[in-house]
PDB file of N, CA and C in Angstrom:
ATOM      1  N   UNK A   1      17.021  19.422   7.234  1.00  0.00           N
ATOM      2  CA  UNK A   1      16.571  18.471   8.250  1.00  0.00           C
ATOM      3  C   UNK A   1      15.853  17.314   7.565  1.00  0.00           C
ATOM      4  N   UNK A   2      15.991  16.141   8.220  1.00  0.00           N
ATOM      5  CA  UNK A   2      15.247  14.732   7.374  1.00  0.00           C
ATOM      6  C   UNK A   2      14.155  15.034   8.029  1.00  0.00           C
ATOM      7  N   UNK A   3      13.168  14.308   7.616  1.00  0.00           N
ATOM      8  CA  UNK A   3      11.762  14.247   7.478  1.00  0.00           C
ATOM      9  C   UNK A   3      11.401  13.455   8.344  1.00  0.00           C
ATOM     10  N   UNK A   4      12.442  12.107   8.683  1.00  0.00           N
ATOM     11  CA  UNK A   4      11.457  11.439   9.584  1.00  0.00           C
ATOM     12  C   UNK A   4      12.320  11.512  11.038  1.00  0.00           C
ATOM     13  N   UNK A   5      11.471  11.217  12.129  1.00  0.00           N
ATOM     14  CA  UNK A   5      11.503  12.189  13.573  1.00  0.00           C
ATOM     15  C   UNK A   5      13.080  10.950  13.880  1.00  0.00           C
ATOM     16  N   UNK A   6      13.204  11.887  14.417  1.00  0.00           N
ATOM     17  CA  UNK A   6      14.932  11.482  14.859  1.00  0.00           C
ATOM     18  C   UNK A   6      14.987  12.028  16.391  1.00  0.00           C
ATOM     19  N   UNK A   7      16.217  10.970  17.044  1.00  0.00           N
ATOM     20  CA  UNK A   7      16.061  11.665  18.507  1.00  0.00           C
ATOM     21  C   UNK A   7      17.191  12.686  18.488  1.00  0.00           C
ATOM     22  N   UNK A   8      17.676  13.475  19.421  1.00  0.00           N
ATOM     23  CA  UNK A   8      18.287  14.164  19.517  1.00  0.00           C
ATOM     24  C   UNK A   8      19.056  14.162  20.570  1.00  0.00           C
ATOM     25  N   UNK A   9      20.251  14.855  21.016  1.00  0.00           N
ATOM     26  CA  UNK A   9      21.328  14.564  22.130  1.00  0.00           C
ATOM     27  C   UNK A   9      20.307  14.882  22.981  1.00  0.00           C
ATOM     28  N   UNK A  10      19.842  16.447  23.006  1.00  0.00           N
ATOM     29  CA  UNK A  10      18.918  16.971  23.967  1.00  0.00           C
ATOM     30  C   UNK A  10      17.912  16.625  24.617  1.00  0.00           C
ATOM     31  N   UNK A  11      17.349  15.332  24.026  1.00  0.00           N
ATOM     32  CA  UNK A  11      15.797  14.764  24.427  1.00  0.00           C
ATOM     33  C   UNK A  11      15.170  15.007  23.398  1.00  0.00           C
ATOM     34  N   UNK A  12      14.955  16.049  22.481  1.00  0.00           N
ATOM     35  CA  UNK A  12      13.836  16.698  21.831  1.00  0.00           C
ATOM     36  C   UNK A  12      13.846  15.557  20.823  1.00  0.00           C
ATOM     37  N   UNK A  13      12.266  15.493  20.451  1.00  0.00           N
ATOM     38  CA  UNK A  13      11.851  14.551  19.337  1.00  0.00           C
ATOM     39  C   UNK A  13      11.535  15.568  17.945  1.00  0.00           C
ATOM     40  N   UNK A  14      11.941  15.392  16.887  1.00  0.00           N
ATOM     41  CA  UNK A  14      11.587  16.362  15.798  1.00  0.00           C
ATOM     42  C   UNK A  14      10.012  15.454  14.950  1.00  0.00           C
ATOM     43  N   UNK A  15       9.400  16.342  15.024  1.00  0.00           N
ATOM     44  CA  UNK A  15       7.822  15.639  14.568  1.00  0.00           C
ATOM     45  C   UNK A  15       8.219  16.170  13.121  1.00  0.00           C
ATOM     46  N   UNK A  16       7.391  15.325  11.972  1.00  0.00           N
ATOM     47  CA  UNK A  16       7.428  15.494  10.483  1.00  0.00           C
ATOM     48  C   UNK A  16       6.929  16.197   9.756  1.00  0.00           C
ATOM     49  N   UNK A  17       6.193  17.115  10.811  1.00  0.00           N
ATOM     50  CA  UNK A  17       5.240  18.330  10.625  1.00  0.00           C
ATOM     51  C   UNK A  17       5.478  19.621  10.953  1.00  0.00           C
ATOM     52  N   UNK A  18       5.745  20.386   9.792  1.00  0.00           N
ATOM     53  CA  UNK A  18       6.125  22.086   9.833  1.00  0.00           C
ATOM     54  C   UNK A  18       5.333  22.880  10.066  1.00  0.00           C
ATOM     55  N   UNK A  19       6.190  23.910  11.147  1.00  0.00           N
ATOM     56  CA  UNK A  19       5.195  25.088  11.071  1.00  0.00           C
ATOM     57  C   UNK A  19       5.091  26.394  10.152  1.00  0.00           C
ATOM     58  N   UNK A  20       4.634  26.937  10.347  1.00  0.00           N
ATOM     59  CA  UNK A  20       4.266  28.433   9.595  1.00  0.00           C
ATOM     60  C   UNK A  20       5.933  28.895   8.747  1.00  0.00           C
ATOM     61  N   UNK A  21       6.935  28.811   9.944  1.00  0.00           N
ATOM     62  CA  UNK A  21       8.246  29.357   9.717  1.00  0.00           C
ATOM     63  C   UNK A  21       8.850  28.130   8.576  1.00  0.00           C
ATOM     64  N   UNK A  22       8.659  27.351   7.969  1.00  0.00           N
ATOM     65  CA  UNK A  22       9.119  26.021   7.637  1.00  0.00           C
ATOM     66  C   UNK A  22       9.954  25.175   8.600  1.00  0.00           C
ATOM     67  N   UNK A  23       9.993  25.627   9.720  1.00  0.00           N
ATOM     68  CA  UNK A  23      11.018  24.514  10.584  1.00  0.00           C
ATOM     69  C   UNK A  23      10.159  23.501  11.256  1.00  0.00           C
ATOM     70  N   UNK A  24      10.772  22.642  11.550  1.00  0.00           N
ATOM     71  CA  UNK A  24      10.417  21.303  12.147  1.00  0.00           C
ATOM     72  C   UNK A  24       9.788  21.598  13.790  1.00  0.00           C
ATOM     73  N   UNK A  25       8.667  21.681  14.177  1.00  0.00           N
ATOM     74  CA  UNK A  25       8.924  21.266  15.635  1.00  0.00           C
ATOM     75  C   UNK A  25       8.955  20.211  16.736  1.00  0.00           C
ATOM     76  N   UNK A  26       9.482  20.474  17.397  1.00  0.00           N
ATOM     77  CA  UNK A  26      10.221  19.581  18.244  1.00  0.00           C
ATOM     78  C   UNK A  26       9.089  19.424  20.055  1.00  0.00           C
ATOM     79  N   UNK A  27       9.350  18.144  19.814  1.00  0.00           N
ATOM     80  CA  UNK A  27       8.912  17.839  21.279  1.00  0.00           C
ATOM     81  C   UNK A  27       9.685  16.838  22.082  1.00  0.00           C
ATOM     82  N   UNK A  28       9.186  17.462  23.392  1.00  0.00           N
ATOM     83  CA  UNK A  28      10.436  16.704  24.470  1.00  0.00           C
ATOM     84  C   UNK A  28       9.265  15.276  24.984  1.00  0.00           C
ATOM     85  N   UNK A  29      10.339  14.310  24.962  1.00  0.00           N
ATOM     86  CA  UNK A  29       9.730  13.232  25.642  1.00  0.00           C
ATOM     87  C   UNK A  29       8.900  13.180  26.594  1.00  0.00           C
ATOM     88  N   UNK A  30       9.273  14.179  27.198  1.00  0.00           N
ATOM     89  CA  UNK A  30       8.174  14.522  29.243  1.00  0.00           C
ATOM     90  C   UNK A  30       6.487  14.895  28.202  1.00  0.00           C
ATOM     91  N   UNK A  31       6.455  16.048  27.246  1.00  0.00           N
ATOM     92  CA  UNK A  31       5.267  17.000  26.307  1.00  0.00           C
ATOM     93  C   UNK A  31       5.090  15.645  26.091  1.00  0.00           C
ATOM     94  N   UNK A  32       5.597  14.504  24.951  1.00  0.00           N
ATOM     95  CA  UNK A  32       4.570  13.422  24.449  1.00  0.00           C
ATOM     96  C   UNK A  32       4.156  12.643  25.320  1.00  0.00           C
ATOM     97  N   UNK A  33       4.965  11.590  26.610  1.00  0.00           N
ATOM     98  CA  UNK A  33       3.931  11.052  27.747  1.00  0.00           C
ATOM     99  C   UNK A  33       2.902  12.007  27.943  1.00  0.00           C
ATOM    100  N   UNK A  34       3.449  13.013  28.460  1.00  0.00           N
ATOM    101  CA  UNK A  34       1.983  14.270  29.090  1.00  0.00           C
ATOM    102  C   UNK A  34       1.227  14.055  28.177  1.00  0.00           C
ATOM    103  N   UNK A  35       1.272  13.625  26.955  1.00  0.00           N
ATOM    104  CA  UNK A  35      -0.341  14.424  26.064  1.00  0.00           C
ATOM    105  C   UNK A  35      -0.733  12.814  25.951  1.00  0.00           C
ATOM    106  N   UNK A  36       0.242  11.491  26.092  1.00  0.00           N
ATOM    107  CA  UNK A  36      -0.134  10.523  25.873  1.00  0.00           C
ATOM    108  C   UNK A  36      -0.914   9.492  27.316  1.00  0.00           C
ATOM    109  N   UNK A  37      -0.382  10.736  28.483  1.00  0.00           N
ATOM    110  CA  UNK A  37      -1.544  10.278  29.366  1.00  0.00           C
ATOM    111  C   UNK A  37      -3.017  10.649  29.732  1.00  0.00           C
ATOM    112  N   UNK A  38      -2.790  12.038  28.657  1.00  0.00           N
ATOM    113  CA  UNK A  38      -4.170  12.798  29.123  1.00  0.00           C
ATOM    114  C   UNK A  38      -5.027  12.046  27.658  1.00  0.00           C
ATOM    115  N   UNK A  39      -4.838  11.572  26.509  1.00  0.00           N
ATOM    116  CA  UNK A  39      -5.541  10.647  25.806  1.00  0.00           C
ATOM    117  C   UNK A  39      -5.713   9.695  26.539  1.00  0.00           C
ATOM    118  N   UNK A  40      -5.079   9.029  26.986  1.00  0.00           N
ATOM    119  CA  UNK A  40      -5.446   7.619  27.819  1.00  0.00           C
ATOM    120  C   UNK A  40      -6.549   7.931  28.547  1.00  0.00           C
ATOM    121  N   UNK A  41      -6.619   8.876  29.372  1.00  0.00           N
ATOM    122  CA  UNK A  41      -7.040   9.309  30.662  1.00  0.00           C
ATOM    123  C   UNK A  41      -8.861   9.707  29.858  1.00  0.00           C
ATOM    124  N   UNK A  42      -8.744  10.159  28.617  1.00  0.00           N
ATOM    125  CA  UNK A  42     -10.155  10.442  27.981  1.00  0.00           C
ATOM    126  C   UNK A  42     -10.582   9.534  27.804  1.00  0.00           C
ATOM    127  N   UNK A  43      -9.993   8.535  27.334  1.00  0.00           N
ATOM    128  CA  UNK A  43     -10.744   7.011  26.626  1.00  0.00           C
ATOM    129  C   UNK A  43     -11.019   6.253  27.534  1.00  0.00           C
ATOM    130  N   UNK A  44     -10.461   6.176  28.568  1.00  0.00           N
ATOM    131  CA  UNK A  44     -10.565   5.438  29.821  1.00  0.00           C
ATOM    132  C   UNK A  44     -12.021   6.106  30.128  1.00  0.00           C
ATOM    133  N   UNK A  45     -11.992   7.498  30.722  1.00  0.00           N
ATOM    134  CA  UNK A  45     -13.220   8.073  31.180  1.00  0.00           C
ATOM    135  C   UNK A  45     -14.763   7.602  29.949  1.00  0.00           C
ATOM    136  N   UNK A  46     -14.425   8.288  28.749  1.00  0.00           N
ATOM    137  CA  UNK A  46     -15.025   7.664  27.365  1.00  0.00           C
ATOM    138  C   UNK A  46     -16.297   6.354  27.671  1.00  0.00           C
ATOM    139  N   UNK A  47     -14.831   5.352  27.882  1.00  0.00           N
ATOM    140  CA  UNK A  47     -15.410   3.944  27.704  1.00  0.00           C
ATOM    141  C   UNK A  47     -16.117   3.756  28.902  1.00  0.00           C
ATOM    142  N   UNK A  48     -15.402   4.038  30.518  1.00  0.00           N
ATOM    143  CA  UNK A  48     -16.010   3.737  31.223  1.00  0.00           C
ATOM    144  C   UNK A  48     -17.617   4.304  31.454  1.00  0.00           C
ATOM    145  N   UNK A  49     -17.732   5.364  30.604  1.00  0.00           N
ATOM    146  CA  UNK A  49     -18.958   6.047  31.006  1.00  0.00           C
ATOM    147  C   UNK A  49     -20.321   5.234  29.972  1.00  0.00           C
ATOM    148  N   UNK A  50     -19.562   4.557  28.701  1.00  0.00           N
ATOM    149  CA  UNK A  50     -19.651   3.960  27.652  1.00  0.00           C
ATOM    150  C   UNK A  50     -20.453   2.684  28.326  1.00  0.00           C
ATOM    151  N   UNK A  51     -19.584   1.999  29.209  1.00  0.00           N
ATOM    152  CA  UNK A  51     -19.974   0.850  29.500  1.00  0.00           C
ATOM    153  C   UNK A  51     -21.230   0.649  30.598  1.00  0.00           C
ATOM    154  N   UNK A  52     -21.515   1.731  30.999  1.00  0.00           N
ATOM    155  CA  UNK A  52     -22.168   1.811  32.166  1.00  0.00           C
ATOM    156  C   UNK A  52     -23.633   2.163  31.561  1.00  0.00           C
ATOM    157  N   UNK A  53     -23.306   2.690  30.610  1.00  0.00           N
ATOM    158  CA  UNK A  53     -24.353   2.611  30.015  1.00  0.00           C
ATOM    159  C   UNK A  53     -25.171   1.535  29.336  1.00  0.00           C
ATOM    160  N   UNK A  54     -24.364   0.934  28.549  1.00  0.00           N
ATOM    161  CA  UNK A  54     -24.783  -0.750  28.225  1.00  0.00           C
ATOM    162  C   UNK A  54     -25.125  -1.908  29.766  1.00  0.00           C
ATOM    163  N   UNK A  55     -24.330  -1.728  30.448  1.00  0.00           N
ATOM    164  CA  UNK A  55     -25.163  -2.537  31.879  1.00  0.00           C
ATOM    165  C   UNK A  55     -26.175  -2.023  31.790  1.00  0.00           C
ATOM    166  N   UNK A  56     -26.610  -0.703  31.835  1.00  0.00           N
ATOM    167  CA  UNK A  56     -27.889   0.141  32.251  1.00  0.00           C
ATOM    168  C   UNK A  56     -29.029  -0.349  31.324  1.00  0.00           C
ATOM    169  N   UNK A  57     -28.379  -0.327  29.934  1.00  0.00           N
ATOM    170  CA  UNK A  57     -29.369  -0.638  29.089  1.00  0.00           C
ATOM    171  C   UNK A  57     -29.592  -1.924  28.757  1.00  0.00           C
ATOM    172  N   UNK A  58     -28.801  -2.959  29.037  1.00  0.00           N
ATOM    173  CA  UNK A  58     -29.471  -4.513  29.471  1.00  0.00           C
ATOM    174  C   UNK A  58     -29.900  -5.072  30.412  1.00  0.00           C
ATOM    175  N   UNK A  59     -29.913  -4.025  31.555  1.00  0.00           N
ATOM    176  CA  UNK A  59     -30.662  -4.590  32.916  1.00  0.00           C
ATOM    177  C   UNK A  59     -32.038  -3.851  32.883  1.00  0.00           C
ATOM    178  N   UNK A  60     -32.357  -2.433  32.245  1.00  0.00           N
ATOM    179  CA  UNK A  60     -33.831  -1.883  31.969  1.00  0.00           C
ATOM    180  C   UNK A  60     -34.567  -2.836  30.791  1.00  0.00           C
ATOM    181  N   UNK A  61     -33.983  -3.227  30.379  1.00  0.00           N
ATOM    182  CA  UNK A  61     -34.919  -4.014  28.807  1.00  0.00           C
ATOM    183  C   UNK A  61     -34.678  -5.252  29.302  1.00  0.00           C
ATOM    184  N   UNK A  62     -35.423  -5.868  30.748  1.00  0.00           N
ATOM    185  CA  UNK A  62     -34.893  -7.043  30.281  1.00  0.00           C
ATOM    186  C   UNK A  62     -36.267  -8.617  29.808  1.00  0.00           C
ATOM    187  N   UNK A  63     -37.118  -7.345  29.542  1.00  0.00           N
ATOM    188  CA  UNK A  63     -38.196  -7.948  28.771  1.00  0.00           C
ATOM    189  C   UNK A  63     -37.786  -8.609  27.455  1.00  0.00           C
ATOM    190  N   UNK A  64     -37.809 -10.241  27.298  1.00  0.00           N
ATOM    191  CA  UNK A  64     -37.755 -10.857  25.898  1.00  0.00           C
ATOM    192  C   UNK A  64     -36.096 -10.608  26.150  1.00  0.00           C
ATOM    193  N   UNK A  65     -35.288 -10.293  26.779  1.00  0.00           N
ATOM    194  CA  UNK A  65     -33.679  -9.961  26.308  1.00  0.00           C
ATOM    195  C   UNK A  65     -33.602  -9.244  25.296  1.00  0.00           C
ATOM    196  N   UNK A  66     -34.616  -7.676  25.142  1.00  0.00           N
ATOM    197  CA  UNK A  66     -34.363  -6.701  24.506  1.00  0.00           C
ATOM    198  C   UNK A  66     -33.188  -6.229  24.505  1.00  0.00           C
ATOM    199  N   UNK A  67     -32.463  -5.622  25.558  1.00  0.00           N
ATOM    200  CA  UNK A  67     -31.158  -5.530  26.154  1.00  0.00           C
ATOM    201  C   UNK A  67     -30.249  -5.302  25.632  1.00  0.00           C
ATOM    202  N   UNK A  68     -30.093  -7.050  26.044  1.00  0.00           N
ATOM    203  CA  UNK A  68     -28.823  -7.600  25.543  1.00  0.00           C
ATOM    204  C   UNK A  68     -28.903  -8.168  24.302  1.00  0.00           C
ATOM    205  N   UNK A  69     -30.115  -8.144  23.504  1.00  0.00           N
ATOM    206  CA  UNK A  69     -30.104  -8.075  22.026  1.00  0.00           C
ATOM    207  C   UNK A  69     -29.447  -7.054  21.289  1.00  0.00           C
ATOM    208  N   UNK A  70     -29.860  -5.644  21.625  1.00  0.00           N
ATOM    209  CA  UNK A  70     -29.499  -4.966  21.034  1.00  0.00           C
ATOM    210  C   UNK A  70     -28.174  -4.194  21.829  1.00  0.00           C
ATOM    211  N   UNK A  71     -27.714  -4.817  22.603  1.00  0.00           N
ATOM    212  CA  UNK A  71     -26.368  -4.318  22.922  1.00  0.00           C
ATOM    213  C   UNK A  71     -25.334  -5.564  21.888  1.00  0.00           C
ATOM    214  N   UNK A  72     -25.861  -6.800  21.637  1.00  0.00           N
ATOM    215  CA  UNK A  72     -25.032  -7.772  21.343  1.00  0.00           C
ATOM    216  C   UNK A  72     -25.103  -7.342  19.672  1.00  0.00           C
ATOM    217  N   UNK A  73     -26.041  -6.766  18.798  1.00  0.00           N
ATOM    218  CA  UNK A  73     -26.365  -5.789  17.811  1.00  0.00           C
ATOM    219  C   UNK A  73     -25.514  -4.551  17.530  1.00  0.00           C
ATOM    220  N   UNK A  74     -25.376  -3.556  18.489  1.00  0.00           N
ATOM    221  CA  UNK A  74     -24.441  -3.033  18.226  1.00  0.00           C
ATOM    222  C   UNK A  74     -23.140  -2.784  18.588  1.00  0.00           C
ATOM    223  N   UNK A  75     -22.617  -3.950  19.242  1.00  0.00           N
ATOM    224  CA  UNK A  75     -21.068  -4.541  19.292  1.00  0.00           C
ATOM    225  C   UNK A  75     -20.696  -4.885  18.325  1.00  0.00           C
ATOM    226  N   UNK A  76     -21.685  -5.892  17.688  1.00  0.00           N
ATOM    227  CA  UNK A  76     -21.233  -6.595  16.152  1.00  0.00           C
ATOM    228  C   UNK A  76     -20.879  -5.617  14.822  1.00  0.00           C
ATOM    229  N   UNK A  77     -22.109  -4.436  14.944  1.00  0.00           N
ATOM    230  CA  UNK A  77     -21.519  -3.377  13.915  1.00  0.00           C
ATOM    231  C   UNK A  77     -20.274  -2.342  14.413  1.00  0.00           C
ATOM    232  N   UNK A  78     -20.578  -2.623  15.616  1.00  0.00           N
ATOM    233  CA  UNK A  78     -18.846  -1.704  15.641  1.00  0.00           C
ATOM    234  C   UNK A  78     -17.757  -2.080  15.552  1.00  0.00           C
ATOM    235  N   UNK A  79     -17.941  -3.741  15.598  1.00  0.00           N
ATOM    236  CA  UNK A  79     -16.675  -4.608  15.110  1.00  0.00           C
ATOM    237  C   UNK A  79     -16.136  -4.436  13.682  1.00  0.00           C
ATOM    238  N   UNK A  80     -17.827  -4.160  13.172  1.00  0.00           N
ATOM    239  CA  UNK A  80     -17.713  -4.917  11.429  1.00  0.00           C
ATOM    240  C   UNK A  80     -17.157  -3.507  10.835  1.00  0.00           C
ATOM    241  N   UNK A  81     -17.376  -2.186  11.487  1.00  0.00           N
ATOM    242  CA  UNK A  81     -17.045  -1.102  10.845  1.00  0.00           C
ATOM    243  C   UNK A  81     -15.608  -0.771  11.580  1.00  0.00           C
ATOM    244  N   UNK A  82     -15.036  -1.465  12.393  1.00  0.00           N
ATOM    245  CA  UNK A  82     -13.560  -1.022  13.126  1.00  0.00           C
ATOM    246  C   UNK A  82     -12.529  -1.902  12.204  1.00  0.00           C
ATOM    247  N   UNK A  83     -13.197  -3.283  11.317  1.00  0.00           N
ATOM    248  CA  UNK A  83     -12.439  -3.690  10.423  1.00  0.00           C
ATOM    249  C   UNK A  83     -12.866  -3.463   9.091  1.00  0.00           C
ATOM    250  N   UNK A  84     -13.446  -2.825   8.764  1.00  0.00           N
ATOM    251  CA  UNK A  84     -14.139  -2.083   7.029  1.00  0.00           C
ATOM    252  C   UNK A  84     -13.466  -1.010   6.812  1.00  0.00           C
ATOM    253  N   UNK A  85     -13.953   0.052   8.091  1.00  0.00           N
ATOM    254  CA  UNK A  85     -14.207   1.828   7.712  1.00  0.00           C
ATOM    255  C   UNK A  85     -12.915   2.145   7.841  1.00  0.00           C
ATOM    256  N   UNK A  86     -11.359   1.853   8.388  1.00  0.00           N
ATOM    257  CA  UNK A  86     -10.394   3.081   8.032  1.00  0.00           C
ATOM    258  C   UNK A  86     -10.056   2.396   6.005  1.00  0.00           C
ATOM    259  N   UNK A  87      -9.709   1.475   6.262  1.00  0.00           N
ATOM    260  CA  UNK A  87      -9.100   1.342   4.894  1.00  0.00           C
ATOM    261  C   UNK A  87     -10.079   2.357   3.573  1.00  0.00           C
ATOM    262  N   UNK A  88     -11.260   2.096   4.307  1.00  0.00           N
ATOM    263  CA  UNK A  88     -12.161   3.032   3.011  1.00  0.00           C
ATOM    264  C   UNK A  88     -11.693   4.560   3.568  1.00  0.00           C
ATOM    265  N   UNK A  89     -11.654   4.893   4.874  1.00  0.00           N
ATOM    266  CA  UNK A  89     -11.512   6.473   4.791  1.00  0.00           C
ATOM    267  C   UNK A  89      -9.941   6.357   4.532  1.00  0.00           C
ATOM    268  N   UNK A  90      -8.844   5.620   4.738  1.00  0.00           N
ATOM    269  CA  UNK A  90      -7.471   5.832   4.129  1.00  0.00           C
ATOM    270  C   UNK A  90      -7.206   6.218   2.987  1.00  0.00           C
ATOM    271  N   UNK A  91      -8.114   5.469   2.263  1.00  0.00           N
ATOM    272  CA  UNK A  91      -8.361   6.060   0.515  1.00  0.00           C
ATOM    273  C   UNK A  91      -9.067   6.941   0.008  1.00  0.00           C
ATOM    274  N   UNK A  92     -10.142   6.828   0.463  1.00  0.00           N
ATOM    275  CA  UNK A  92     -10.389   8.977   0.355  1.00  0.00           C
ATOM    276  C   UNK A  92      -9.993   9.739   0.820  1.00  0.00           C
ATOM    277  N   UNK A  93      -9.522   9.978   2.349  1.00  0.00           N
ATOM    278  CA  UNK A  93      -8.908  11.033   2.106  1.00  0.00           C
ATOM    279  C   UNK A  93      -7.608  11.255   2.430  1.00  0.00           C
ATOM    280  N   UNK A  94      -6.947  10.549   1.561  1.00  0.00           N
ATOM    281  CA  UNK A  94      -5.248  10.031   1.361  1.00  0.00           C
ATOM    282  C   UNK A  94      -4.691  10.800   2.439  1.00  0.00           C
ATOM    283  N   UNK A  95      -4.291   9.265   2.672  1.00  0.00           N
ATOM    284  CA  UNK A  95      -3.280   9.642   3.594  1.00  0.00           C
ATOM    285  C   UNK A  95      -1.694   9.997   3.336  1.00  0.00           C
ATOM    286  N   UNK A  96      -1.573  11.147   4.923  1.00  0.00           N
ATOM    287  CA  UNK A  96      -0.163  11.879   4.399  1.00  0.00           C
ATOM    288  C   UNK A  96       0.639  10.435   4.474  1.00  0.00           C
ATOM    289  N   UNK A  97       2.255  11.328   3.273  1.00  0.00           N
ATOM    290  CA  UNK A  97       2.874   9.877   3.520  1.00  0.00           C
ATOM    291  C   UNK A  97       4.289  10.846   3.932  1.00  0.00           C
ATOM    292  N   UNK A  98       5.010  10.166   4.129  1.00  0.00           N
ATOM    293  CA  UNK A  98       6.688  11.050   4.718  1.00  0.00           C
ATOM    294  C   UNK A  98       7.415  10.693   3.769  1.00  0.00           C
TER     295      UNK A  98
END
């Protein structure tokens, strides 16, 4: 079997990752939406719970614009580490390749 995921007559998707038996397993298109709506469905919940919190915490501080200082503070480092931090963790801890 090739290595990289191929479709199949059947539907089934072959993932590049073996199990125990050495064979390939396979997932059906319906299994990856399903697991790719219930991620959505976390990050959505995630963020929204995420964000409600930052309103919360710039409308209680809003002495001096404590707030929204330090909400506008740590947006900026999660920017600066969402374009820094994979390339540094890509290289330690190598990534698989196919």
């Amino acid at each position: 079997m090739s290595q990289t995921p191929s479709n199949n007559l059947n539907g089934a998707i072959e993932d590049s990752s073996e199990n125990n038996d050495g064979e390939y397993l396979k997932f059906t298109k319906r299994q990856i939406i399903r697991n790719l709506v219930i991620v959505s469905i976390g990050c959505l919940l995630a963020f929204t719970a995420y964000d409600g919190l930052v309103m919360l915490q710039s409308t209680i501080n809003q002495a001096e614009g404590i707030g929204v200082l330090s909400v506008a503070i740590q947006f900026s480092f999660s920017c600066i580490t969402a374009i820094l931090l994979p390339e540094y963790l890509f290289e330690k801890i190598d990534v698989k390749r196919l």
